[in-house]
N, C-alpha and C. Protein backbone atom coordinates (compact mmCIF):
# COMPACT_ATOMS: atom_id res chain seq x y z
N UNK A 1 -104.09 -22.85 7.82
CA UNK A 1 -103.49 -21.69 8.46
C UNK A 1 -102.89 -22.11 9.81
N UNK A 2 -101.83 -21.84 10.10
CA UNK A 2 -101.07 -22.09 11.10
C UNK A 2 -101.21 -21.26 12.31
N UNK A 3 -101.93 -21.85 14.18
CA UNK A 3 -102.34 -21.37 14.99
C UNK A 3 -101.10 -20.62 15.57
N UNK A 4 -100.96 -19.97 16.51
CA UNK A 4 -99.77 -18.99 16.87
C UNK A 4 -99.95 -19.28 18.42
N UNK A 5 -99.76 -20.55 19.31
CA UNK A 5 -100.19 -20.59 20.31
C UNK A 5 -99.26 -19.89 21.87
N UNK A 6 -98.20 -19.27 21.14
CA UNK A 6 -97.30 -18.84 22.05
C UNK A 6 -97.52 -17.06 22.66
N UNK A 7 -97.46 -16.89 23.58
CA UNK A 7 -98.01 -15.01 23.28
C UNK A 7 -96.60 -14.25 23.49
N UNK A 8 -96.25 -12.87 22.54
CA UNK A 8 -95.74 -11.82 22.59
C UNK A 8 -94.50 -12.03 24.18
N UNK A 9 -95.78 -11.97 25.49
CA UNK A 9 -94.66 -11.49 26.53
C UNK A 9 -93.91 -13.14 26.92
N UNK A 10 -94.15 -14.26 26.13
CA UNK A 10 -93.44 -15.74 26.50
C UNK A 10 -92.79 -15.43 25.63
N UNK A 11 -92.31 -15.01 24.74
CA UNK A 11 -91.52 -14.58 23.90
C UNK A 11 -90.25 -14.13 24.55
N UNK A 12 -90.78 -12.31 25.11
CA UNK A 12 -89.79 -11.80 25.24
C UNK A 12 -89.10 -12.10 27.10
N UNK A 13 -89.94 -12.86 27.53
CA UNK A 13 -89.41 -13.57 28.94
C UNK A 13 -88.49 -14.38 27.96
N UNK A 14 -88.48 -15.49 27.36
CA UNK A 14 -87.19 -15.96 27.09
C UNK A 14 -86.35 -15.46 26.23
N UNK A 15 -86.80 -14.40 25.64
CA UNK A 15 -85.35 -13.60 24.90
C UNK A 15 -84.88 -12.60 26.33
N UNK A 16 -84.92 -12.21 27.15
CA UNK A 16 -84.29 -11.80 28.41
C UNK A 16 -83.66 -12.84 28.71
N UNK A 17 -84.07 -14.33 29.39
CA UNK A 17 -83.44 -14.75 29.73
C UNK A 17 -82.04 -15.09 28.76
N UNK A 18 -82.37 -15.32 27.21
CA UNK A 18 -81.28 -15.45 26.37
C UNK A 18 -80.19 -14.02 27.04
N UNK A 19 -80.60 -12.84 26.90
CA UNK A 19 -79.93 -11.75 27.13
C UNK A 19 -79.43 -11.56 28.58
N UNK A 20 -79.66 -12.40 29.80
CA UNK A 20 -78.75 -12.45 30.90
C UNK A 20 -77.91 -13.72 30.65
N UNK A 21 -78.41 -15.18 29.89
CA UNK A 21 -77.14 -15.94 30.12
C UNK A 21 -76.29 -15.19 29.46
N UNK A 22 -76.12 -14.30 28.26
CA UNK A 22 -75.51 -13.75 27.30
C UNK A 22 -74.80 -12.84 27.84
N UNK A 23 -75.02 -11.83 29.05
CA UNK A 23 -74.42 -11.11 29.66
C UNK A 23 -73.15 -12.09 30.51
N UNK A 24 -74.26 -12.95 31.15
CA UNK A 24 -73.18 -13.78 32.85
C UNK A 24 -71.56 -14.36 31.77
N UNK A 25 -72.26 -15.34 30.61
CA UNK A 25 -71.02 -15.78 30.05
C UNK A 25 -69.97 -14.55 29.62
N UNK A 26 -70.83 -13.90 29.04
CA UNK A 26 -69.67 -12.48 28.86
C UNK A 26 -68.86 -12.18 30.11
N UNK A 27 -69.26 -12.19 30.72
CA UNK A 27 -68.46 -11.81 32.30
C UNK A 27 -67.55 -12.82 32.74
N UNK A 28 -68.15 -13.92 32.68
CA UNK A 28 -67.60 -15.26 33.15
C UNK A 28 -66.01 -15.05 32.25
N UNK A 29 -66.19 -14.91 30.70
CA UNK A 29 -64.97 -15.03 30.01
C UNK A 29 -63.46 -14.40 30.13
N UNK A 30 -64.50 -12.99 30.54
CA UNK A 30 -64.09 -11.98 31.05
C UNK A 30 -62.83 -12.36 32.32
N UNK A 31 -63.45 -12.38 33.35
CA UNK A 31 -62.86 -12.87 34.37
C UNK A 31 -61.71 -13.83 34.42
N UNK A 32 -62.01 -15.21 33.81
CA UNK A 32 -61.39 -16.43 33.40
C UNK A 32 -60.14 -15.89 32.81
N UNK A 33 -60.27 -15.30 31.55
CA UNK A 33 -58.69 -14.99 30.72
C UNK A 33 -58.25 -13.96 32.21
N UNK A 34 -58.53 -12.96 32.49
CA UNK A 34 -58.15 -12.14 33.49
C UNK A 34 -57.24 -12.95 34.34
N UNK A 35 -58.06 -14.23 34.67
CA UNK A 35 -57.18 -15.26 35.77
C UNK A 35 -56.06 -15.68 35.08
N UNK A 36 -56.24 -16.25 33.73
CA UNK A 36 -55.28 -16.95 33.22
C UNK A 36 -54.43 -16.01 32.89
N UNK A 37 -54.88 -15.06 32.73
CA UNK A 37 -53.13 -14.21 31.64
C UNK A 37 -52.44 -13.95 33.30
N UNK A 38 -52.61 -13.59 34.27
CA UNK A 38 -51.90 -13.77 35.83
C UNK A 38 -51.25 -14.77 35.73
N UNK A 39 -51.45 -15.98 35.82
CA UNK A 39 -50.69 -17.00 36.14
C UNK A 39 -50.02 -17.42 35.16
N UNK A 40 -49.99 -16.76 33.70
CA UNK A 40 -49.23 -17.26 32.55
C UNK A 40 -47.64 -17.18 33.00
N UNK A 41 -47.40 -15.92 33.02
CA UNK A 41 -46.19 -15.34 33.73
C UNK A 41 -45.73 -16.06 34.62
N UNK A 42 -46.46 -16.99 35.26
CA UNK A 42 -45.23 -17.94 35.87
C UNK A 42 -45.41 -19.94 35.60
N UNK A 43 -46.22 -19.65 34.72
CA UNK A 43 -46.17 -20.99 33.89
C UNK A 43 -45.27 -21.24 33.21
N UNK A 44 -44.55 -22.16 32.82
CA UNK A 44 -43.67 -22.59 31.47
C UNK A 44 -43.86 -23.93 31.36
N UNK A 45 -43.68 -24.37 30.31
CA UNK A 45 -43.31 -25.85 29.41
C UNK A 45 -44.14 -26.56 28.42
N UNK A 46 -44.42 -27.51 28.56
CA UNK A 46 -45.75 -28.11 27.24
C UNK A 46 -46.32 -27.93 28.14
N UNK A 47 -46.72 -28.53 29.01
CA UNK A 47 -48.18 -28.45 29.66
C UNK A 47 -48.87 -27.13 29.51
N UNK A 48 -48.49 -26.11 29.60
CA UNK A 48 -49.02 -25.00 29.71
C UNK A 48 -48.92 -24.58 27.94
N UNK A 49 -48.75 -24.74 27.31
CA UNK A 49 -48.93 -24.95 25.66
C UNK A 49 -49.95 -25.12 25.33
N UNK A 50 -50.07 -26.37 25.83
CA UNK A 50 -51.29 -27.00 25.52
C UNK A 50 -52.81 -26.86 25.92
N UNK A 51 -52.41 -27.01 27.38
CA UNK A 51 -53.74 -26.06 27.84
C UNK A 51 -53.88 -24.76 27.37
N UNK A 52 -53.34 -23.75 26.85
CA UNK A 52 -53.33 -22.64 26.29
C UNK A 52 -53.86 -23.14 24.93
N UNK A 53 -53.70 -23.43 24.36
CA UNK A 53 -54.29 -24.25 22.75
C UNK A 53 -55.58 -24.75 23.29
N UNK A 54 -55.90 -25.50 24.15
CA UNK A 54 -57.27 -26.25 24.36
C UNK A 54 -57.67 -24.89 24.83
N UNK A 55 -57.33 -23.74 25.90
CA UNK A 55 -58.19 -22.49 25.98
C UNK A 55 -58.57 -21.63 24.44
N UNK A 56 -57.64 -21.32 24.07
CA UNK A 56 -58.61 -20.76 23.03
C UNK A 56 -59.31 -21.22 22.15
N UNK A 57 -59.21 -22.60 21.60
CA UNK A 57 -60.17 -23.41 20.93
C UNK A 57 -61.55 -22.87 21.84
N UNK A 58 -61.81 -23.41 22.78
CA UNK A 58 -63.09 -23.62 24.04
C UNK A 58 -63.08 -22.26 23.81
N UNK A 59 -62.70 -20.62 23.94
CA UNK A 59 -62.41 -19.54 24.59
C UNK A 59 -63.62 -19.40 22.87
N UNK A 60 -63.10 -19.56 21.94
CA UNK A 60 -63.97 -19.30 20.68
C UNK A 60 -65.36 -19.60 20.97
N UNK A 61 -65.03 -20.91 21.06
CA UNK A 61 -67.04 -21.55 21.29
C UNK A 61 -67.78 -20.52 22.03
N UNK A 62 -66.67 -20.27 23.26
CA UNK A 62 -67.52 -19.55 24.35
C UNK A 62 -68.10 -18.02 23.29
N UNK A 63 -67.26 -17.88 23.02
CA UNK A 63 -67.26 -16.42 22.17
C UNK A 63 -68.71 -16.41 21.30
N UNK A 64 -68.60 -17.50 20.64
CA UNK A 64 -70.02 -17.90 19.59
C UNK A 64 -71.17 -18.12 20.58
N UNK A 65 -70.73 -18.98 21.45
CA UNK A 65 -71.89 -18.49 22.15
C UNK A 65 -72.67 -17.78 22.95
N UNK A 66 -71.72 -16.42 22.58
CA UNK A 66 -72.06 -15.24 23.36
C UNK A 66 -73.33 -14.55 22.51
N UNK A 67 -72.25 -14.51 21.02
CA UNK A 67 -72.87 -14.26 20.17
C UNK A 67 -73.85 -14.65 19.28
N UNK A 68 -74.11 -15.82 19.78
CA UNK A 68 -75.55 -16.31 18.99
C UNK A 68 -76.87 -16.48 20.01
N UNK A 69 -76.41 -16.50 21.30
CA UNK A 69 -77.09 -15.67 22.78
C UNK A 69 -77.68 -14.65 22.38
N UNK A 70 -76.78 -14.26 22.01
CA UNK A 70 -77.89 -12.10 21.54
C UNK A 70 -78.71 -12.38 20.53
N UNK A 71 -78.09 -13.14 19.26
CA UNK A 71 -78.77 -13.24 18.39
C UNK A 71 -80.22 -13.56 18.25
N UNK A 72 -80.33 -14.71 19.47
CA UNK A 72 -81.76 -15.78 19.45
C UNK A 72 -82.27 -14.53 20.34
N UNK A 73 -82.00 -13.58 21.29
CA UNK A 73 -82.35 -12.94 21.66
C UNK A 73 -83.39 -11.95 21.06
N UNK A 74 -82.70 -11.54 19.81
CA UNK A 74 -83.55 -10.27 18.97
C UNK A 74 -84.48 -10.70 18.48
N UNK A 75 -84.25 -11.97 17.60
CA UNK A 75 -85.00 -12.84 16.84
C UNK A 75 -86.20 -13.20 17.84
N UNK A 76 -86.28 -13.46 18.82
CA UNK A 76 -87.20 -13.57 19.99
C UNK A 76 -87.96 -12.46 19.87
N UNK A 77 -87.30 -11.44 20.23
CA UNK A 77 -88.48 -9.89 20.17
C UNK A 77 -88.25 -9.76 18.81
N UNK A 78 -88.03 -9.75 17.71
CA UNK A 78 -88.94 -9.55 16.86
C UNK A 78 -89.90 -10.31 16.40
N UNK A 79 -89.95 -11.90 16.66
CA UNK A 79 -90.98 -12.59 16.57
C UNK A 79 -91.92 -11.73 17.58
N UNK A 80 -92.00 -11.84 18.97
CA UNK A 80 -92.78 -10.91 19.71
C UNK A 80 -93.41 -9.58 19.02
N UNK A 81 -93.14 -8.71 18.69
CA UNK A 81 -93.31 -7.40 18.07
C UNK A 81 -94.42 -7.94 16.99
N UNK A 82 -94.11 -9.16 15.93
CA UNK A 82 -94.11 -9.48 14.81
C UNK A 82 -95.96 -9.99 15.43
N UNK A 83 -96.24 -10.93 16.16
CA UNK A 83 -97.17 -11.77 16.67
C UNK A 83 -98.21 -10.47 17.48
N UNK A 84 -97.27 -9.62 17.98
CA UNK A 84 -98.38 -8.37 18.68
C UNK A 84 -99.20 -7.85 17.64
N UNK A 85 -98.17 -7.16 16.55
CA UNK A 85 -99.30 -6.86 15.19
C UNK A 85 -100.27 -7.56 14.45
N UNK A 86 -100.26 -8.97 14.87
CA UNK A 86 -100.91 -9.55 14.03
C UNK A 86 -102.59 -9.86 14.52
């Protein structure tokens, strides 16, 4: 039988913390395109192509890892919830 040596509230202390980096990057992304779509308007040529191509490649990841942030988050409290009943 397998011991359960972790408790309920170490649980949900690091599914919070999952759920503020998960917030800050949300914001962070937020902000960032905000900056960039400003200065698009007076960008032109390849260079700015390209870095636009390398942003949204990176702009995705960031995205996934917004979203798999929340995810490990829940999964956290419901392990928690899951370990309280037991």
């Amino acid at each position: 039988m397998t011991t359960i040596k972790v408790t309920p509230e170490q649980l949900l202390s690091v599914s919070r913390q999952f759920e503020a980096a998960q917030s800050q990057v949300f914001q962070m992304n937020s902000i960032l395109k905000q900056h960039l779509f400003e200065i698009e308007r007076q960008w032109d040529g390849s260079t700015k192509e390209k870095f636009y191509y390398d942003f949204t490649v990176a702009q995705k990841v960031m995205d996934n890892f917004v979203s798999l942030s929340l995810s490990i988050a829940k999964e956290l409290q419901a392990h928690a919830e899951k370990f309280r009943l037991c």
